[in-house]
C-alpha atoms as a PDB file:
ATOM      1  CA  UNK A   1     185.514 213.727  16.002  1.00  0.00           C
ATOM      2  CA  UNK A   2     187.006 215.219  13.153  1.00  0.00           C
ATOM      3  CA  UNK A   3     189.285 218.171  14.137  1.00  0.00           C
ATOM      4  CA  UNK A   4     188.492 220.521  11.603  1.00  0.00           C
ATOM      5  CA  UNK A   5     185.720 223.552  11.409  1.00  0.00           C
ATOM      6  CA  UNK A   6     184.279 224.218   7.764  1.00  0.00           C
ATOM      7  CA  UNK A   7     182.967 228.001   7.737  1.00  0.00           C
ATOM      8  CA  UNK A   8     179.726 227.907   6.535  1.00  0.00           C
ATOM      9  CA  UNK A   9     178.939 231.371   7.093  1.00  0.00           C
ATOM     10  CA  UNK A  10     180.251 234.948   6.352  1.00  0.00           C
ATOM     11  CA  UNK A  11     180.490 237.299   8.884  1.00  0.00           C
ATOM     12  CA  UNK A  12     180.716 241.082   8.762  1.00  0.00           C
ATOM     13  CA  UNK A  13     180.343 244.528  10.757  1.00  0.00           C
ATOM     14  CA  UNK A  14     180.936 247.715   8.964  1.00  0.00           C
ATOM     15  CA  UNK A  15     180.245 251.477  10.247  1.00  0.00           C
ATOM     16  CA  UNK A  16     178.143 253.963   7.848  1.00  0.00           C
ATOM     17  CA  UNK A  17     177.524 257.432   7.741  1.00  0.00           C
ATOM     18  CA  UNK A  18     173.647 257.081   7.371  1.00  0.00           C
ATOM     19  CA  UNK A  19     171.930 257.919  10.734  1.00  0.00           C
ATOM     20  CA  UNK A  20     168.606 256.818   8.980  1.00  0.00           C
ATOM     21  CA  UNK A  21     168.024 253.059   7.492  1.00  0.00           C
ATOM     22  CA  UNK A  22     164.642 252.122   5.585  1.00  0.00           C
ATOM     23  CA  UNK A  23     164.043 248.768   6.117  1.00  0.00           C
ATOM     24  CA  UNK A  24     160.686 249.411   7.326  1.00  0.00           C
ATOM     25  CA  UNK A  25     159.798 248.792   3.292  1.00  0.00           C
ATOM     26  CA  UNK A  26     160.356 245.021   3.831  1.00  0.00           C
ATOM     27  CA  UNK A  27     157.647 242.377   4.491  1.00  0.00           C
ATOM     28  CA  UNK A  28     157.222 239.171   6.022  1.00  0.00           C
ATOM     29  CA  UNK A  29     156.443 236.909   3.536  1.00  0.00           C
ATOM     30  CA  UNK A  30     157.507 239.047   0.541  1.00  0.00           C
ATOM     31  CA  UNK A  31     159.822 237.807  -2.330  1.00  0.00           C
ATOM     32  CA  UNK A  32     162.377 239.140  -4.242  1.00  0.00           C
ATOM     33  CA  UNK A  33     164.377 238.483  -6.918  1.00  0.00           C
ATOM     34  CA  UNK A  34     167.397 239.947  -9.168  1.00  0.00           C
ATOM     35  CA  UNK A  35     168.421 239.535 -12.546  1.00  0.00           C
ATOM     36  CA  UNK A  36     172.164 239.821 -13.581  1.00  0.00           C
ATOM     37  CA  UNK A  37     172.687 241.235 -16.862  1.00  0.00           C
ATOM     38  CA  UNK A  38     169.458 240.488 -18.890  1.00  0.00           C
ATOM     39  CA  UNK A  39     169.654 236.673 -17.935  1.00  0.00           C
ATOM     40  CA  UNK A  40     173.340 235.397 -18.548  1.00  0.00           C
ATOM     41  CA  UNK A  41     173.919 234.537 -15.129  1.00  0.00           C
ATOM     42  CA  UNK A  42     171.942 233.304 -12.352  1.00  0.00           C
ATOM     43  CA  UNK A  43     168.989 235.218 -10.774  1.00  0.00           C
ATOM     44  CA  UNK A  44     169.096 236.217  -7.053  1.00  0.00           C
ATOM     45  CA  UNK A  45     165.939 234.949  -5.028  1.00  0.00           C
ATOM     46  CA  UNK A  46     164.885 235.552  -1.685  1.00  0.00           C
ATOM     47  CA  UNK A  47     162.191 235.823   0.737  1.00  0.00           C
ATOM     48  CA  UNK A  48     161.929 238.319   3.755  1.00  0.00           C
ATOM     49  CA  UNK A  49     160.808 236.141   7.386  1.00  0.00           C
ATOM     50  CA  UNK A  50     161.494 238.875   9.583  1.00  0.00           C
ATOM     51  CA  UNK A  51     161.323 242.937   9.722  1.00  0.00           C
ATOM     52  CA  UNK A  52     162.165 244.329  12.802  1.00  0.00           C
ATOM     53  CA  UNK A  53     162.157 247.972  11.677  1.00  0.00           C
ATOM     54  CA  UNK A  54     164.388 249.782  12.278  1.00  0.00           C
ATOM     55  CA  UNK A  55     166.974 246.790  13.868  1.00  0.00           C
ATOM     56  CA  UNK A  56     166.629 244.187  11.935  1.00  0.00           C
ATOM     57  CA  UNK A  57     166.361 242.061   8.442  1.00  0.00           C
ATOM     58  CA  UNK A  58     166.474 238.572   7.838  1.00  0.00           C
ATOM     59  CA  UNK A  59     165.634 236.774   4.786  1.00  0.00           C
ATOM     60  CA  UNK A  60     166.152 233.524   2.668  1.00  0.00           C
ATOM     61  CA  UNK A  61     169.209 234.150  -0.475  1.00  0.00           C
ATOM     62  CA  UNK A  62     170.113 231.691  -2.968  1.00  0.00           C
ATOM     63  CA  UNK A  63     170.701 231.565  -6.749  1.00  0.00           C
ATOM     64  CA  UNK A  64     168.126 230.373  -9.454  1.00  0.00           C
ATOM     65  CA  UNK A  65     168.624 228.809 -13.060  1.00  0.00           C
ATOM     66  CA  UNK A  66     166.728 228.223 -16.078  1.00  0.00           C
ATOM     67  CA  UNK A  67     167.523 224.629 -17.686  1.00  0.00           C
ATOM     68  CA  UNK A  68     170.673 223.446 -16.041  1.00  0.00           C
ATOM     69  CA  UNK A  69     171.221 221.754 -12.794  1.00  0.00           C
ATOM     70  CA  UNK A  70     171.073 223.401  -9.283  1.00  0.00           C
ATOM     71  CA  UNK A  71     173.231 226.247  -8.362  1.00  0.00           C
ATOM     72  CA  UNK A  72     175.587 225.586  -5.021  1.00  0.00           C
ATOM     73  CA  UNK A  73     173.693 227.593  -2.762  1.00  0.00           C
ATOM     74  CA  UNK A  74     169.854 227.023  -4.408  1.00  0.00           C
ATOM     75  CA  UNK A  75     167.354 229.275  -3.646  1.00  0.00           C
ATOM     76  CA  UNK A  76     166.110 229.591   0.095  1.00  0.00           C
ATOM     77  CA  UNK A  77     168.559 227.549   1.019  1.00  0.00           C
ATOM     78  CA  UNK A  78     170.611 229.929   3.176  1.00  0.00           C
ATOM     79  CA  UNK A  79     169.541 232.823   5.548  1.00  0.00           C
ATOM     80  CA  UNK A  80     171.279 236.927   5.650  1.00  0.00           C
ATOM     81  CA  UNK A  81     170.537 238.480   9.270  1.00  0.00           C
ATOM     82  CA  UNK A  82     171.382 242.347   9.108  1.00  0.00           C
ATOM     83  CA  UNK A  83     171.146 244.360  12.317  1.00  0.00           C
ATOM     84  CA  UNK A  84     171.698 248.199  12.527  1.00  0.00           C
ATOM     85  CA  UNK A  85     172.450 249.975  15.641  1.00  0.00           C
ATOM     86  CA  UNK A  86     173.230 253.514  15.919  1.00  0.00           C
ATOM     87  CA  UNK A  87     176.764 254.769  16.489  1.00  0.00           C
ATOM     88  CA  UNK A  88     177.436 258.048  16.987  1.00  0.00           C
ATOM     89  CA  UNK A  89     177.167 260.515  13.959  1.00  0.00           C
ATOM     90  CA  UNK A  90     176.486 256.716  11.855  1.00  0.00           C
ATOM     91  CA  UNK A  91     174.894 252.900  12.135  1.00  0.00           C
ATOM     92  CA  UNK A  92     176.731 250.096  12.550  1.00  0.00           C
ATOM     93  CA  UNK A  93     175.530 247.162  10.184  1.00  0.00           C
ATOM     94  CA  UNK A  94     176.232 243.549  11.163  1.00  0.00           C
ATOM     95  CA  UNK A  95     176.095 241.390   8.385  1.00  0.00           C
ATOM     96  CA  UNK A  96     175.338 237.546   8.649  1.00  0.00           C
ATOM     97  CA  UNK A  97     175.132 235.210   5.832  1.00  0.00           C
ATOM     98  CA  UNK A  98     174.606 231.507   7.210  1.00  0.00           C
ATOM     99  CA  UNK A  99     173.324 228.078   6.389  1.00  0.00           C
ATOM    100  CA  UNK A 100     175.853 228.183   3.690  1.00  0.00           C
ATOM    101  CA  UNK A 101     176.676 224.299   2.160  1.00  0.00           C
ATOM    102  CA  UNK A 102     180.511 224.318   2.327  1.00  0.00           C
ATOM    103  CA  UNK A 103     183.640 226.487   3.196  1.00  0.00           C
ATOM    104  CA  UNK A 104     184.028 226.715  -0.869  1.00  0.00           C
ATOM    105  CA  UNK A 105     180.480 228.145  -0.930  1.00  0.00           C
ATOM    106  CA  UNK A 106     181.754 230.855   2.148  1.00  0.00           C
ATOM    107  CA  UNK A 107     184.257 231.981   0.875  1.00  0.00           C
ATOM    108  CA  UNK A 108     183.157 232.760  -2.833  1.00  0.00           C
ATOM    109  CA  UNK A 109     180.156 234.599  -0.831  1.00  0.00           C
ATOM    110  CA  UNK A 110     182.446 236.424   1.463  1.00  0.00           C
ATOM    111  CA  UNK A 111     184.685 237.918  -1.517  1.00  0.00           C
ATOM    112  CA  UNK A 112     181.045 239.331  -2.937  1.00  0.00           C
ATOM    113  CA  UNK A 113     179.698 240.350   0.354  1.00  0.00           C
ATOM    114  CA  UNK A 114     182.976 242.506   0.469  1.00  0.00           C
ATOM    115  CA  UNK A 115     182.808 243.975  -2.582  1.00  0.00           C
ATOM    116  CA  UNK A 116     179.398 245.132  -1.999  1.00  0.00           C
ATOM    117  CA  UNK A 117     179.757 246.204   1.516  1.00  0.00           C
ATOM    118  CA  UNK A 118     182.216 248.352   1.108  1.00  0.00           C
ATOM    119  CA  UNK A 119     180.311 250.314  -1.893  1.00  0.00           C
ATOM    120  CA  UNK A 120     177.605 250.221   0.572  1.00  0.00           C
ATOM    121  CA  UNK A 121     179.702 252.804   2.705  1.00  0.00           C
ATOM    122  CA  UNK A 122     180.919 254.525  -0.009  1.00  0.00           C
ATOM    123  CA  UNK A 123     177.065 255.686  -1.035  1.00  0.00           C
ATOM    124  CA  UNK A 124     176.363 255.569   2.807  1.00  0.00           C
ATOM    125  CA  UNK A 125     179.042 258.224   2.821  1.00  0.00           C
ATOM    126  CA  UNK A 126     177.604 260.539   0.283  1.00  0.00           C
ATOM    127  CA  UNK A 127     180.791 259.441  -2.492  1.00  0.00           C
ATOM    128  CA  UNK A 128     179.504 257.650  -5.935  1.00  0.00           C
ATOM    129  CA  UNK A 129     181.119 254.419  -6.201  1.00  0.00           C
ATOM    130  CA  UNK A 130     181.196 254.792  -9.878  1.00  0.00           C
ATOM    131  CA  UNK A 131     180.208 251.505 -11.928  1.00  0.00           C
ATOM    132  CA  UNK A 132     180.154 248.435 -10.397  1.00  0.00           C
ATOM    133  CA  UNK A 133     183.435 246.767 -12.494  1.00  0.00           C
ATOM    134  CA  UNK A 134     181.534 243.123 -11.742  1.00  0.00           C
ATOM    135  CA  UNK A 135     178.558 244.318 -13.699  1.00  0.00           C
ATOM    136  CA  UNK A 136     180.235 246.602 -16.406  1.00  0.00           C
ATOM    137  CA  UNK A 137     183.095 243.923 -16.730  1.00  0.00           C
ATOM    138  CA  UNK A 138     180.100 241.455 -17.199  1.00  0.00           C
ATOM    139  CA  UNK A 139     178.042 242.903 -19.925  1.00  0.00           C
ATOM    140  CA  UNK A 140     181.545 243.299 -21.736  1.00  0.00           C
ATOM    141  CA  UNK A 141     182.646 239.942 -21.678  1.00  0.00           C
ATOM    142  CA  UNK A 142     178.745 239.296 -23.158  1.00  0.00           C
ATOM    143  CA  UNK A 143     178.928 241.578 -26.076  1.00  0.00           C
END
């Protein structure tokens, strides 16, 4: 047996101050999906399996594109779980991103998932986060 553990998943649990969550929005069986940037880079696609309002969230994430070959982590081909529990005067929201194909494809995930999560609790907070440098510093780099 081979002694070492690839991470294939990303892991999180941040604290908000939002006493109130809408997931309740979210369907079984509903799909999703997110454009970067007019179409430079690949789309976002998922699909929701579960909605346990007001707990819990799971759906399918992966990336899509248009005439070359697959992405690393294709569409539906990995899961996000997010529970929220209330904590005091917030919610605590654990973050789960598995079925990931490789420790490469963690951690590139986990430095996004960070990024985001923590502008999550800025807004949760009632601060503006500003513009989100990935996206501005995108469209730049396009002009």
């Amino acid at each position: 047996m081979d002694a070492t553990t690839e991470t294939t998943s990303v892991e999180r649990t941040i604290t908000i101050a939002a006493t109130r969550i809408e997931i309740d929005r979210w369907e079984p069986g509903a799909t999703f999906t997110h454009h970067f940037d007019g179409g430079e880079h690949p789309s976002l696609r998922g699909k929701v399996i579960e909605c346990s309002a007001p707990h819990r969230l799971v759906f399918t994430f992966g990336w899509e594109r248009s005439g070359e070959e697959p992405p690393p982590v294709p569409s539906g081909s990995s899961t996000i779980e997010v529970e929220l529990t209330p904590e005091g005067d917030g919610t605590s929201v654990r973050f789960l991103h598995r079925d990931l194909p490789n420790a490469e494809a963690a951690t590139s995930h986990a430095h996004g998932w960070d990024h985001y999560l923590s502008r999550l609790e800025t807004v949760a907070g009632g601060d503006d986060p500003g513009d989100d440098p990935w996206l501005t510093q995108d469209m730049a780099s396009t002009s």
